[in-house]
Structure formats: C-alpha cells, structure tokens
N, C-alpha and C. Protein backbone atom coordinates (compact mmCIF):
# COMPACT_ATOMS: atom_id res chain seq x y z
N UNK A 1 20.67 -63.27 -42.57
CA UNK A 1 19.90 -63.61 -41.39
C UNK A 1 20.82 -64.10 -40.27
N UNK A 2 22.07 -65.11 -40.91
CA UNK A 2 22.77 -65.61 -39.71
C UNK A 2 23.45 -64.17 -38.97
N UNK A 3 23.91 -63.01 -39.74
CA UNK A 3 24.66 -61.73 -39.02
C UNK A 3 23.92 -61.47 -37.72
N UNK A 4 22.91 -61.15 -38.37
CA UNK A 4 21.93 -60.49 -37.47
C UNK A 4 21.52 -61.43 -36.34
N UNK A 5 21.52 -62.76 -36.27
CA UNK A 5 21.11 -63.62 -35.30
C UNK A 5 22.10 -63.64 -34.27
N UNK A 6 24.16 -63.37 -35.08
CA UNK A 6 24.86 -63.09 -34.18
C UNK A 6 24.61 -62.04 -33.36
N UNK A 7 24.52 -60.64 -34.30
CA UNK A 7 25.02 -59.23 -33.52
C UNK A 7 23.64 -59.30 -32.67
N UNK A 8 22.05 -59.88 -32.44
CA UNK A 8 21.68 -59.74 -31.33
C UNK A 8 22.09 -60.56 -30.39
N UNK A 9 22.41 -61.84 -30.57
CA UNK A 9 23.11 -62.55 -29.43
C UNK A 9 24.67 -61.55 -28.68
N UNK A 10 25.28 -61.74 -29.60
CA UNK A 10 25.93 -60.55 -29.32
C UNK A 10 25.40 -59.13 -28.02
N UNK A 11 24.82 -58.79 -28.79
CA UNK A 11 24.40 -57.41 -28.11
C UNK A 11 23.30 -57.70 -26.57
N UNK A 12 22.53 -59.20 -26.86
CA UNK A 12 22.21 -59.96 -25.46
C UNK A 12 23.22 -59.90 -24.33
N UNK A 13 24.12 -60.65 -24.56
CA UNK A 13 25.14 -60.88 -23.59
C UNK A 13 25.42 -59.89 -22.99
N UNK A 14 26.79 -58.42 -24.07
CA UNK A 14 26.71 -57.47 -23.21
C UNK A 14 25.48 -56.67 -22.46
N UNK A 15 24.47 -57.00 -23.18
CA UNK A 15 23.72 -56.10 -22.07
C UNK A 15 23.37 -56.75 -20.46
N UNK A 16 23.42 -58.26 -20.57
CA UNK A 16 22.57 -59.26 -19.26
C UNK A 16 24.30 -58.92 -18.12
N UNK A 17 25.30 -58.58 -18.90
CA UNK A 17 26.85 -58.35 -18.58
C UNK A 17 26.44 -56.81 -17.77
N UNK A 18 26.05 -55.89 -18.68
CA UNK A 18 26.28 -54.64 -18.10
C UNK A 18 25.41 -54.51 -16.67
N UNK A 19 24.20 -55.08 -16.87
CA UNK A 19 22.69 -55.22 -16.07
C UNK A 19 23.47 -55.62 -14.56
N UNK A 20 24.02 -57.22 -14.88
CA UNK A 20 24.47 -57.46 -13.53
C UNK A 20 25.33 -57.13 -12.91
N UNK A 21 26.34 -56.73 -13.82
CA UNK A 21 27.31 -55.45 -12.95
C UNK A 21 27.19 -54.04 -12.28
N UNK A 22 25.80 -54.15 -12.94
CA UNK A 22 25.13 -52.67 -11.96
C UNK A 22 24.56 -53.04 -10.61
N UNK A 23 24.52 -53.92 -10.71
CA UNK A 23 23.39 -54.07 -9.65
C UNK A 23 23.84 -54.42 -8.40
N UNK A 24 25.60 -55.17 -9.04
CA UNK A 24 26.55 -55.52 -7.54
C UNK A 24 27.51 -54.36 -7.03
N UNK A 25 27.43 -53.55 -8.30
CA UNK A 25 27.78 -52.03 -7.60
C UNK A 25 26.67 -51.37 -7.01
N UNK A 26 25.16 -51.53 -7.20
CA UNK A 26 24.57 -50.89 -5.84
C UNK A 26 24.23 -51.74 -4.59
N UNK A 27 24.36 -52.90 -4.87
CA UNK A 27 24.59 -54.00 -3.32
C UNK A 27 25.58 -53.47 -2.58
N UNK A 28 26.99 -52.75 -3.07
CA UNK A 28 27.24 -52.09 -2.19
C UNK A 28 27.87 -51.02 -2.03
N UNK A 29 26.99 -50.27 -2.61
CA UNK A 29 26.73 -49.00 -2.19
C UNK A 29 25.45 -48.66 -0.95
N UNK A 30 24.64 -49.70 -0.90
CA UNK A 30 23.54 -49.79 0.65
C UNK A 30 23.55 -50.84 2.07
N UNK A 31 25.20 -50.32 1.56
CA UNK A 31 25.59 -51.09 3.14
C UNK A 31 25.29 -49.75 4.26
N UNK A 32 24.40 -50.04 5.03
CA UNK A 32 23.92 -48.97 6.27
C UNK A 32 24.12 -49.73 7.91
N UNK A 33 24.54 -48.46 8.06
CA UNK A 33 24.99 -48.85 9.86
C UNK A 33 23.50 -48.79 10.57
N UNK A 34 23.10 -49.54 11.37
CA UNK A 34 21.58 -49.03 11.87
C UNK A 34 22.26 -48.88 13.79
N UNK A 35 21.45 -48.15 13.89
CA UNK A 35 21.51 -47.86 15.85
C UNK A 35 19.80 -48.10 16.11
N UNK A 36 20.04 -49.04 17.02
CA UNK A 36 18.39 -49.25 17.88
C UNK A 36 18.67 -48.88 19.35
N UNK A 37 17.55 -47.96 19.85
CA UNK A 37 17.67 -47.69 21.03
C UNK A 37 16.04 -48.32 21.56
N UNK A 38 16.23 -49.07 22.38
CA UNK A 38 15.69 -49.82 23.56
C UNK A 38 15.38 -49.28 24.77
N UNK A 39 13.86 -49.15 25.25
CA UNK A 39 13.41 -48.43 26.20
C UNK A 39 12.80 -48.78 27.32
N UNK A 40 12.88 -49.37 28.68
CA UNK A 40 12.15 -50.17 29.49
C UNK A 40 11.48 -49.46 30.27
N UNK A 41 10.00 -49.35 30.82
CA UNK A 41 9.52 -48.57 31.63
C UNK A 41 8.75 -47.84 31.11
N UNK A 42 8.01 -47.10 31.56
CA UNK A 42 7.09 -45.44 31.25
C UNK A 42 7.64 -44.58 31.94
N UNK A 43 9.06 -44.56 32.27
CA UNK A 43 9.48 -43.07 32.22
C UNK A 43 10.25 -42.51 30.87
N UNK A 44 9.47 -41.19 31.35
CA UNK A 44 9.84 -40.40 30.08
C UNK A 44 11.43 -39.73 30.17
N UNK A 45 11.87 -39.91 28.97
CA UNK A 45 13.60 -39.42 29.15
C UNK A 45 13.73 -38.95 27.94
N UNK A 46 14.58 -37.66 27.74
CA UNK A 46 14.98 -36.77 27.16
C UNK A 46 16.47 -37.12 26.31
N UNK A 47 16.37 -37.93 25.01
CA UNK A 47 17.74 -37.82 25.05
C UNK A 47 18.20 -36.81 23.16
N UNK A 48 19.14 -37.03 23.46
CA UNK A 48 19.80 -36.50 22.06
C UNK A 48 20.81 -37.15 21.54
N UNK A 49 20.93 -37.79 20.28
CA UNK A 49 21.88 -38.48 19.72
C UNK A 49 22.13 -37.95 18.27
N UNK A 50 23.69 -37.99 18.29
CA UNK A 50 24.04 -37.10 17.20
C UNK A 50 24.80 -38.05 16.76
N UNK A 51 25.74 -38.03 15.16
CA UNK A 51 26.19 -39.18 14.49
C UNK A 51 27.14 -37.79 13.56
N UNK A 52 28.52 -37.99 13.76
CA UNK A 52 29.34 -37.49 13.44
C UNK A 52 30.83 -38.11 12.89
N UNK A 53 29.96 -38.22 11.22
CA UNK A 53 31.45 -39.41 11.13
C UNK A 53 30.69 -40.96 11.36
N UNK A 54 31.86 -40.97 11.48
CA UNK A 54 32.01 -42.50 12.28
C UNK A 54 31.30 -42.93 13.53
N UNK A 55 31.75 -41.75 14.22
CA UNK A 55 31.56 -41.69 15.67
C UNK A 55 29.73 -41.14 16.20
N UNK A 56 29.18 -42.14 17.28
CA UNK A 56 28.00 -41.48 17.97
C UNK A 56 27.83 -40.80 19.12
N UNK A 57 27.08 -40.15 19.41
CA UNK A 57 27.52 -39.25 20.45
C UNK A 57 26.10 -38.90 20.67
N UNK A 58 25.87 -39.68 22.26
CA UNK A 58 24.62 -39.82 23.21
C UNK A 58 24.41 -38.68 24.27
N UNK A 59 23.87 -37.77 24.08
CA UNK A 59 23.82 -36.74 25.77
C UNK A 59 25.34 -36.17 25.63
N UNK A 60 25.82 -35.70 25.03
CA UNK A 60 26.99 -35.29 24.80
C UNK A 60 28.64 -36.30 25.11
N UNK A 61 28.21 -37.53 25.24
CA UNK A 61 29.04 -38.36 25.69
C UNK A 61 29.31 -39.56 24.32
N UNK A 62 30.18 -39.73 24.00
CA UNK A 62 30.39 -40.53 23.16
C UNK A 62 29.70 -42.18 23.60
N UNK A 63 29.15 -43.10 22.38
CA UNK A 63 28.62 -44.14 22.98
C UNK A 63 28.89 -45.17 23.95
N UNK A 64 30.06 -44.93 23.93
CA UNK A 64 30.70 -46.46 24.84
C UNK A 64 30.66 -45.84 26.31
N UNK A 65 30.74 -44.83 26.56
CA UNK A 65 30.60 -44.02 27.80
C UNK A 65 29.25 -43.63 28.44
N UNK A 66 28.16 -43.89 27.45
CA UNK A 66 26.94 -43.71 27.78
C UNK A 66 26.17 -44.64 28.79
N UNK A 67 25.74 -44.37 29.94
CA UNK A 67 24.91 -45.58 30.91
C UNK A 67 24.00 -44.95 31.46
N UNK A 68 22.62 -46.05 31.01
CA UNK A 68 21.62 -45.47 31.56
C UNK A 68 20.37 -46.96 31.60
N UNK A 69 20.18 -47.25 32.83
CA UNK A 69 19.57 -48.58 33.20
C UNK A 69 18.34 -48.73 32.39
N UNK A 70 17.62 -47.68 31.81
CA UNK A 70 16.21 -47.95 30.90
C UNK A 70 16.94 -47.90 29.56
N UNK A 71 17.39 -47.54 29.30
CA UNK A 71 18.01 -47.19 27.78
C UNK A 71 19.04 -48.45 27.67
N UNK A 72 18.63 -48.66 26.01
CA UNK A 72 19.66 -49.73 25.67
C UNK A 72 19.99 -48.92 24.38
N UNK A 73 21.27 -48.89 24.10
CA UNK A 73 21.51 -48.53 22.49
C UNK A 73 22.42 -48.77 21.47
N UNK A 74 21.92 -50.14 20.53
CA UNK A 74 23.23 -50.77 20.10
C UNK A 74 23.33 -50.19 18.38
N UNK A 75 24.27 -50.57 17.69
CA UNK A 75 24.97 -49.77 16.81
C UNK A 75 25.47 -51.34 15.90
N UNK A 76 24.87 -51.59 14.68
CA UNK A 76 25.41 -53.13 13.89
C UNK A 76 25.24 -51.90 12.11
N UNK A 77 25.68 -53.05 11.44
CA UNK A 77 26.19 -52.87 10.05
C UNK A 77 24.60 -53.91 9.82
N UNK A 78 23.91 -53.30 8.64
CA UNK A 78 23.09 -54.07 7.60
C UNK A 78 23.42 -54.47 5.93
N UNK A 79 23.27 -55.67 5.68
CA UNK A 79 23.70 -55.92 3.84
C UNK A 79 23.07 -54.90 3.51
C-alpha cells in the first residue's frame, strides 16, 4: 500500500509539473500586437491598411508617415 501511495504522489507532482509548464509556454505564445484606428466626424473615408512583417502600411505609406486630422491610428503589444 505504502508503494503505491508513493508512485501516485509521485506521478501527482510530475503531472501538476508538466500542466504548469504548458501553460507558461502558451502565455507566450499570445503575445499580440493590436492597431486601433480612431475616427472623428461623419465623414466617410476610404482607407486600406496592410501589415507586412513587422511593418504597417496605411494608404500605401508606411505608418509613421501617415497624417490625416480625423484618423487616429496607434499600434501597442498585448500580454
């Protein structure tokens, strides 16, 4: 009886071991970049945003080059 009381304690551990090591390998694996674009007014505007890589690319202009007084469009990292 005492074996057996080890090998499940035993076999507890590694598993509560394996469990939480999975789970901090998918914490980060869903690290996501988010972009919010911000709109002031009721005019209607046409845009196109593409995501290549690394890099974003607004109206054919890369982001930091992009200006446009109704449009806001920022770019952060989420956990």
């Amino acid at each position: 009886m005492k074996k057996i009381a080890i090998a499940f304690a035993l076999f507890s551990t590694t598993a509560l071991y394996n469990t939480a090591n999975a789970q901090d390998e998918k914490r980060k694996e869903k690290e996501i970049e988010e972009i919010t674009i911000h709109k002031k007014g009721d005019k209607d505007t046409d845009l196109v945003v593409e995501i290549k890589g690394d890099k974003i690319v607004v109206n054919g202009k890369p982001l930091s080059e992009f200006k446009d007084e109704n449009i806001k469009i920022k770019k952060g990292k989420s956990p």
